[in-house]
Protein backbone atom coordinates (compact mmCIF):
# COMPACT_ATOMS: atom_id res chain seq x y z
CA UNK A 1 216.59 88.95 -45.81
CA UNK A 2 217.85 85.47 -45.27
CA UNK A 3 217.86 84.56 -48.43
CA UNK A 4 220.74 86.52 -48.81
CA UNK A 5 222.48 83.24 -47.59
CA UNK A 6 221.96 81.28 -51.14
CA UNK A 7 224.56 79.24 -53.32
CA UNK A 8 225.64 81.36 -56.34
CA UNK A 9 227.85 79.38 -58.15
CA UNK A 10 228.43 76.16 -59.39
CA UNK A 11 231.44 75.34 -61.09
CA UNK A 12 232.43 72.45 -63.12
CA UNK A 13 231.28 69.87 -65.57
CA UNK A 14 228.80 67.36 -63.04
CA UNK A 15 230.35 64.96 -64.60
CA UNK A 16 229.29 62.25 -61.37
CA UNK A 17 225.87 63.92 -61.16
CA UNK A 18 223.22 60.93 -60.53
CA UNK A 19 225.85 58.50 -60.08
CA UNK A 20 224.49 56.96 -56.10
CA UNK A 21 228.21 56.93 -54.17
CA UNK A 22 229.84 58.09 -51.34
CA UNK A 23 231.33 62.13 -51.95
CA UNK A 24 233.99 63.55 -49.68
CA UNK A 25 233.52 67.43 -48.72
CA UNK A 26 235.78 69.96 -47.70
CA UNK A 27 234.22 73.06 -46.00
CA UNK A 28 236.02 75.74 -47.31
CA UNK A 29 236.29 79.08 -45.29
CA UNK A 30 236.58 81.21 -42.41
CA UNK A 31 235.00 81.35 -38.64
CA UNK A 32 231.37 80.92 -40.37
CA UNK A 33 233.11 77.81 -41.71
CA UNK A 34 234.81 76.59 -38.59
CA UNK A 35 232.79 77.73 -36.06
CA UNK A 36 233.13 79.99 -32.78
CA UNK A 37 233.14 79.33 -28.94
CA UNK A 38 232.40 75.35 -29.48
CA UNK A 39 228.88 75.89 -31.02
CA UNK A 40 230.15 74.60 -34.29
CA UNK A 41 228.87 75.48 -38.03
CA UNK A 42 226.83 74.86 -40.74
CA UNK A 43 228.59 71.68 -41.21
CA UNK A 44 226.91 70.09 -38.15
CA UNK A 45 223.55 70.54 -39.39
CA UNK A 46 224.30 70.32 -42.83
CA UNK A 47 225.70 66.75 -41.78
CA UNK A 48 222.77 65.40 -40.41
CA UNK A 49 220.29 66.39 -43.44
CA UNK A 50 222.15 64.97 -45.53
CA UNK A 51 222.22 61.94 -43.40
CA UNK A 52 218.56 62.17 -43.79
CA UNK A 53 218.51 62.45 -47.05
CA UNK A 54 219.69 59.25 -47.78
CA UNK A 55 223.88 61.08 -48.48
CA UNK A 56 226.46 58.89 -47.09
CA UNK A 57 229.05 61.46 -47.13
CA UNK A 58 232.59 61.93 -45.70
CA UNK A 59 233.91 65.95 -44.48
CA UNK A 60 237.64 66.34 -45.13
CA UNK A 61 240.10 68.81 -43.90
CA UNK A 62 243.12 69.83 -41.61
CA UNK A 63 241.00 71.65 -39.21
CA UNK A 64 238.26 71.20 -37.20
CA UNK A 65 234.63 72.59 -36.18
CA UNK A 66 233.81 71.77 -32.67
CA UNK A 67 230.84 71.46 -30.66
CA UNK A 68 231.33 70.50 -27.58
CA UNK A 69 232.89 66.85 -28.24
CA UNK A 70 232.06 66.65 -31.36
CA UNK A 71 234.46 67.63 -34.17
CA UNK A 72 233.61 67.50 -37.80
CA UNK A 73 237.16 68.17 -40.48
CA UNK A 74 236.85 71.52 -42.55
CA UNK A 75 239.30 74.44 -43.67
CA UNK A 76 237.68 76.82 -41.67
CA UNK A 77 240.08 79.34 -39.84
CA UNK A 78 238.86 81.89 -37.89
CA UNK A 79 240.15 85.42 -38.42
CA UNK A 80 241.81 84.53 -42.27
CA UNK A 81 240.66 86.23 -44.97
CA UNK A 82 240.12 84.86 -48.75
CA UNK A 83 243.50 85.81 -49.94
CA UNK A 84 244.92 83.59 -47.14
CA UNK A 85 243.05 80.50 -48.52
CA UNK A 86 244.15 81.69 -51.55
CA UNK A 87 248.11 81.17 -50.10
CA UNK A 88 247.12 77.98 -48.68
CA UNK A 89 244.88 76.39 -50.93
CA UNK A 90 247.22 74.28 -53.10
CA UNK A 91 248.59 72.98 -50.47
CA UNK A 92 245.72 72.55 -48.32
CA UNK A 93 243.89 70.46 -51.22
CA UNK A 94 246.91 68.49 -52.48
CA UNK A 95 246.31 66.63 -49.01
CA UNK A 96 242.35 66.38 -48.87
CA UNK A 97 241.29 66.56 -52.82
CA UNK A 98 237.80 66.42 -52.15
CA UNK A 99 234.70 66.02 -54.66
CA UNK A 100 233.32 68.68 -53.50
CA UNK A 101 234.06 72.33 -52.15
CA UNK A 102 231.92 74.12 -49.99
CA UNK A 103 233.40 77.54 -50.42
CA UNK A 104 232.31 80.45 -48.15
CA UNK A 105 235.02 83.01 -47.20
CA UNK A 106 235.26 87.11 -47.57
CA UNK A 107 234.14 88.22 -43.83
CA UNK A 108 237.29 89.41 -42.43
CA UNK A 109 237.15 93.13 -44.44
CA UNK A 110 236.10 96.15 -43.78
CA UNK A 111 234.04 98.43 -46.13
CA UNK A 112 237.08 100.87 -45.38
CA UNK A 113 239.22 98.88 -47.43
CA UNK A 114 236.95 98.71 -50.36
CA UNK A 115 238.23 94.85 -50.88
CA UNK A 116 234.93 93.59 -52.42
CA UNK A 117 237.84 93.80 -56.55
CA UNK A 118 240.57 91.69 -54.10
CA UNK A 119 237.84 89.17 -52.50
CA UNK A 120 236.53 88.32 -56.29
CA UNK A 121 240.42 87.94 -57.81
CA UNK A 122 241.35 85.82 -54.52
CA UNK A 123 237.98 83.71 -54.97
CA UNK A 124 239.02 83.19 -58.89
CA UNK A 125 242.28 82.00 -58.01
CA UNK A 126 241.24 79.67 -55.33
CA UNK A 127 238.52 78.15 -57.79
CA UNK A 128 241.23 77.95 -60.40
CA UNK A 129 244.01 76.18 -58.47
CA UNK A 130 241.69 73.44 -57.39
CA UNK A 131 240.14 72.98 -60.43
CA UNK A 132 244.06 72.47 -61.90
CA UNK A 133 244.17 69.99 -59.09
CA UNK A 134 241.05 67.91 -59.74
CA UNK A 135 239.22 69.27 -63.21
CA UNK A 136 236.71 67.10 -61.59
CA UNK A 137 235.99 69.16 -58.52
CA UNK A 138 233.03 70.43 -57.69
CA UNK A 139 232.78 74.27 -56.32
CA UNK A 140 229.98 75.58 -54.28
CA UNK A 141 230.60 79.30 -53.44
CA UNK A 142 228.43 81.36 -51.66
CA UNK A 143 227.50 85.11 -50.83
CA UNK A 144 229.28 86.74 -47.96
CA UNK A 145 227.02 87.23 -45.11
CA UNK A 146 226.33 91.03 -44.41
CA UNK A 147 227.87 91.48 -41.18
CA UNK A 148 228.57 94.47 -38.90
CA UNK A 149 228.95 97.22 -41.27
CA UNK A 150 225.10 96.48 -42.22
CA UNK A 151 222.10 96.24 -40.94
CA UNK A 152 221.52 93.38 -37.68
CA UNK A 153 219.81 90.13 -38.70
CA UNK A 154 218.42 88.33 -36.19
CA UNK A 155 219.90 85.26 -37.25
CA UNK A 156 223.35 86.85 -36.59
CA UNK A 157 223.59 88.12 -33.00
CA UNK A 158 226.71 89.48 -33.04
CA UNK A 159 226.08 90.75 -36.50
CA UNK A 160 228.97 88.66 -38.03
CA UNK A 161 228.55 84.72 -36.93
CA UNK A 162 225.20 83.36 -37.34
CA UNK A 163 223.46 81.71 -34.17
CA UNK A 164 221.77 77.97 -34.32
CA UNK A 165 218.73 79.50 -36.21
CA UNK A 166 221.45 80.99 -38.83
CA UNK A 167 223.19 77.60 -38.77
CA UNK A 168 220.47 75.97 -40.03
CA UNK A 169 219.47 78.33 -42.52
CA UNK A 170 222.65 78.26 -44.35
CA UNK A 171 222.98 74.33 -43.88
CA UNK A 172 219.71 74.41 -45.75
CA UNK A 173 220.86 76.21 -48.51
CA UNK A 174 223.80 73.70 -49.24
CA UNK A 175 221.71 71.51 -48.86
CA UNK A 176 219.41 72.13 -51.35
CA UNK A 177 222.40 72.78 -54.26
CA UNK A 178 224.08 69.33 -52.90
CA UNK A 179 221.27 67.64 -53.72
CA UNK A 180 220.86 68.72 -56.97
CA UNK A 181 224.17 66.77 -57.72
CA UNK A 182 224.71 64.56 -55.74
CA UNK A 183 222.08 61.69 -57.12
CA UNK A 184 220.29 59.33 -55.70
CA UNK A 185 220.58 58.93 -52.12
CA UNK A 186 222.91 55.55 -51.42
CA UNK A 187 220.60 54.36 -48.57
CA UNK A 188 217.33 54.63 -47.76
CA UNK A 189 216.95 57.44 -45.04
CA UNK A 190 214.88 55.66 -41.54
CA UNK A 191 212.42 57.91 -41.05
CA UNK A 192 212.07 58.97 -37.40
CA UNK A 193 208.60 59.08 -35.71
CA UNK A 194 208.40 60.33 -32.49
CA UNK A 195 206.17 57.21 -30.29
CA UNK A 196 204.63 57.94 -26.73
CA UNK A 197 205.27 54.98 -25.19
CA UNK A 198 203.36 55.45 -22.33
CA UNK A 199 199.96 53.96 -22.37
CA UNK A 200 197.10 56.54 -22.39
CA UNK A 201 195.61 54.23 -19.89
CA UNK A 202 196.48 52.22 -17.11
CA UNK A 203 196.87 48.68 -18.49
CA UNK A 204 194.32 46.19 -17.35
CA UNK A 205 196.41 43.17 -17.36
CA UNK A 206 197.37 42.13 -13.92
CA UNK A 207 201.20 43.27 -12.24
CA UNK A 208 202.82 42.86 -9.69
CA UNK A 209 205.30 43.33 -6.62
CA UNK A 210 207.26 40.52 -5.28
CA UNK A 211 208.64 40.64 -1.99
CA UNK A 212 211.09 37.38 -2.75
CA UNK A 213 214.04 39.82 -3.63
CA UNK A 214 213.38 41.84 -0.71
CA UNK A 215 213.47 39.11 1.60
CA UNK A 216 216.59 38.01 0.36
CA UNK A 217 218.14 41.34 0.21
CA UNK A 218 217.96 41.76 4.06
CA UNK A 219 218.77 38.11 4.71
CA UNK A 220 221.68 37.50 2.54
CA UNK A 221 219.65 34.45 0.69
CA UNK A 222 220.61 32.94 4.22
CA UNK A 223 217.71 32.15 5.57
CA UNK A 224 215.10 33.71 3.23
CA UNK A 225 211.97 32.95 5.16
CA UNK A 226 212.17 34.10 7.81
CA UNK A 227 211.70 37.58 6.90
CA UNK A 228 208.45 37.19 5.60
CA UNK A 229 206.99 39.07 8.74
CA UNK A 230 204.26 41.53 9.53
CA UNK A 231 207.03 43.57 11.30
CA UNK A 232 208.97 43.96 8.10
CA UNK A 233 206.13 44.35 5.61
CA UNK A 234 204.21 46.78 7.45
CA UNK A 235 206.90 48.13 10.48
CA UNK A 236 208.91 51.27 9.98
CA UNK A 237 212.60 50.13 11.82
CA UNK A 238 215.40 49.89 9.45
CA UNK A 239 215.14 47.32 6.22
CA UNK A 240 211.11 47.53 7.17
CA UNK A 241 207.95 49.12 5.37
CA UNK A 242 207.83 47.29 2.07
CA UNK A 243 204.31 47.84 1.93
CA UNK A 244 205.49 51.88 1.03
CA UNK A 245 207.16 50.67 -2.20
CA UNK A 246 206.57 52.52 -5.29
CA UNK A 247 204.10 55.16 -4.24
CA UNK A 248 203.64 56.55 -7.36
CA UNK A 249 202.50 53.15 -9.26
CA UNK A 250 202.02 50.90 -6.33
CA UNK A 251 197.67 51.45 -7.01
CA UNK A 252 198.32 49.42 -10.70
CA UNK A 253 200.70 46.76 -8.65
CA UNK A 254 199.41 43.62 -6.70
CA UNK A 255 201.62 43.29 -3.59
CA UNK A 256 202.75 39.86 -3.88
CA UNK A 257 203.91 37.64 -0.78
CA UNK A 258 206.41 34.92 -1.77
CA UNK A 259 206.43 31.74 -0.10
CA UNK A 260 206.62 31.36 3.80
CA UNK A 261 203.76 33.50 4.06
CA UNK A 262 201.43 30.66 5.34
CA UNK A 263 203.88 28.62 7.53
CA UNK A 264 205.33 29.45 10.83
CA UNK A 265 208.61 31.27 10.93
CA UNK A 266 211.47 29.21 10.88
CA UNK A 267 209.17 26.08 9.86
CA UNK A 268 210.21 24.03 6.28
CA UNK A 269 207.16 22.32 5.58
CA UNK A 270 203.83 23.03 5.64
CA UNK A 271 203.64 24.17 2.03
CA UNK A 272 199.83 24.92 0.52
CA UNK A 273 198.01 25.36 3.23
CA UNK A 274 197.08 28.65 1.90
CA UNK A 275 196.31 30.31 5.32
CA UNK A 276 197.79 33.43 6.91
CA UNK A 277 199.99 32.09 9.56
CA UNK A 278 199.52 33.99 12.98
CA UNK A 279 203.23 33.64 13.99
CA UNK A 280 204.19 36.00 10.81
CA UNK A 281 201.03 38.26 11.04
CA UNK A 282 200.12 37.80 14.91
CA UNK A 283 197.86 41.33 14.39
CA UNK A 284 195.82 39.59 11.99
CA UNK A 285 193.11 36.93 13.88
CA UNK A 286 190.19 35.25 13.17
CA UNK A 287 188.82 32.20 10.89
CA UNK A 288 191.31 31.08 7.94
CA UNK A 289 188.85 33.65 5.62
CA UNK A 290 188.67 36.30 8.23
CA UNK A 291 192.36 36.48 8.35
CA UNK A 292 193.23 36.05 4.41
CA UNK A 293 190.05 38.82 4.00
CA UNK A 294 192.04 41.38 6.90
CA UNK A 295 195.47 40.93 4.97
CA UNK A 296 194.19 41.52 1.95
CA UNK A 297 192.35 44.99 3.15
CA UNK A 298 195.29 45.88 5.24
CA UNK A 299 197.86 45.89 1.63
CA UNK A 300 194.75 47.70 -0.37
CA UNK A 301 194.25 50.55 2.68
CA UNK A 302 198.35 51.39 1.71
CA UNK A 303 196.87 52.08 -1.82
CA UNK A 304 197.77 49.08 -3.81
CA UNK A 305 195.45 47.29 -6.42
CA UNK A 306 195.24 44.21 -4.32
CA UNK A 307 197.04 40.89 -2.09
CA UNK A 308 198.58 38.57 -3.93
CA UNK A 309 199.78 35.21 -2.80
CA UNK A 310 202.46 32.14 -3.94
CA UNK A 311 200.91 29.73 -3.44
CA UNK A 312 202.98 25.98 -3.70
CA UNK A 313 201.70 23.54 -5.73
CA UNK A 314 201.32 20.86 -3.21
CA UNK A 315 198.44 20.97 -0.91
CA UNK A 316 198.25 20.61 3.04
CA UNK A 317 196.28 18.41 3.98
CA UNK A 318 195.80 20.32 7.24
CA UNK A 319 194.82 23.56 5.76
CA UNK A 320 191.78 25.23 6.92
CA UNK A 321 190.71 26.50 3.29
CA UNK A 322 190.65 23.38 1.99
């Protein structure tokens, strides 16, 4: 049944058929032209295939179809029949003479009114003013979508305005005929490929966590240093507990201690001597590798990858891993 919703009609001599340039459009209609309740039309969706297509093209008009902040021109009016476009037209296209009409009107009858003779002599008149207008025009019309008085599509909930599944479906039939005229494309269309971006695996090159930014965070950049502590890394007061930093990736992450890490607190020198100073870490005792070997299973029991260490590039002469 949806392909009830075809183009029927094209009018004119193509005389700019194949010729790659921009076309303006002007949507041409009623509420299935302008849209309902800020979902939009056809024109939104139509817009972006052609888009895809390669169509640079610009949608002219007085009114507007909204979706939510978006608003794309038309003469869509919601509630006017075909013999109103018919009073307006000339004016209406005077003001946006566009290459091309997308003309879809005739909902807003009733099978009462037997209007189907007064729908086809307003449709002819509106085709003829605008083709007195611009002899170059070119007019897509098509069929009126059976609405209320027939049977319920499921592309038309309401059984008059089609729903996003409708939208498309019509947008795909213009499509289709605009393509047919409208010539090469002007650009060539980027073709979209959806990429995971996250590795299938963990990565096996080494990264890290580095408490330099921390320590300065809590310090002001004041006196940096002395918040390399055992208390802060591993405590749970205020500004403490580092070590419980990114739970969720911490076990890919080396957790690495900046400099000060090896020197007492509050010393300035003392650079490389690449031990774990017992002032900082006073729970952690034993021989220069006894200590370095506790630190480093201490940070892996909290479920990171491993310890790492800045280490300066001077060495101590009094260090006792020398």
């Amino acid at each position: 049944m949806k392909k009830k919703i075809q183009i029927v009609i094209i009018l004119c001599i193509l005389s700019f058929c194949c010729q790659a340039r921009n076309f303006t459009i002007l949507g041409l209609g009623d509420s299935i032209t302008e849209g309902i309740d800020g979902q939009g039309s056809y024109l939104f969706p139509l817009k972006r295939m052609l888009f895809e297509e390669g169509y640079d093209v610009e949608f002219v008009g007085p009114r507007m179809s909204r979706r939510g902040d978006e608003a794309i021109p038309c003469y869509g009016w919601c509630g006017k029949d075909v013999e109103f476009i018919d009073s307006t037209i000339e004016d209406v296209y005077h003001r946006y003479p566009a290459d091309i009409v997308l003309f879809h009107s005739g909902h807003n009858h009733d099978a009462e009114s037997k209007p189907v003779n007064g729908i086809i002599k307003a449709y002819k008149s509106v085709i003829r003013k605008i083709r007195d207008i611009n002899p170059d025009a070119v007019i897509l019309v098509a069929e009126v979508i059976p609405s209320g008085k027939l049977p319920k599509y499921s592309y038309i909930p309401d059984m008059v305005h089609p729903n996003a599944e409708g939208r498309e479906w019509i947008a795909g039939c213009w499509n289709e005929a605009l393509k047919k005229i409208l010539g090469d494309p002007v650009f060539t269309p980027l073709k979209v490929t959806s990429i995971n971006l996250v590795p299938s695996e963990a990565s096996k090159v080494p990264n890290y966590y580095c408490t330099w930014n921390t320590q300065g965070a809590y310090s002001g950049y004041e006196d940096i240093r002395a918040q390399m502590t055992e208390d802060n890394i591993f405590g749970s007061g205020q500004g403490q507990g580092w070590i419980n930093f990114f739970p969720k990736i911490r076990k890919d992450l080396y957790f690495l201690l900046d400099d000060s890490w090896d020197i007492p607190v509050h010393a300035n020198k003392g650079y490389g001597r690449d031990e774990v100073d017992t002032t900082r870490f006073p729970s952690i005792s034993g021989s220069a590798e006894e200590r370095m070997e506790k630190l480093s299973d201490k940070v892996k029991a909290k479920g990171w990858k491993g310890l790492g260490l800045w280490v300066a590039a001077n060495e101590d002469p009094e260090s006792a891993m020398s």
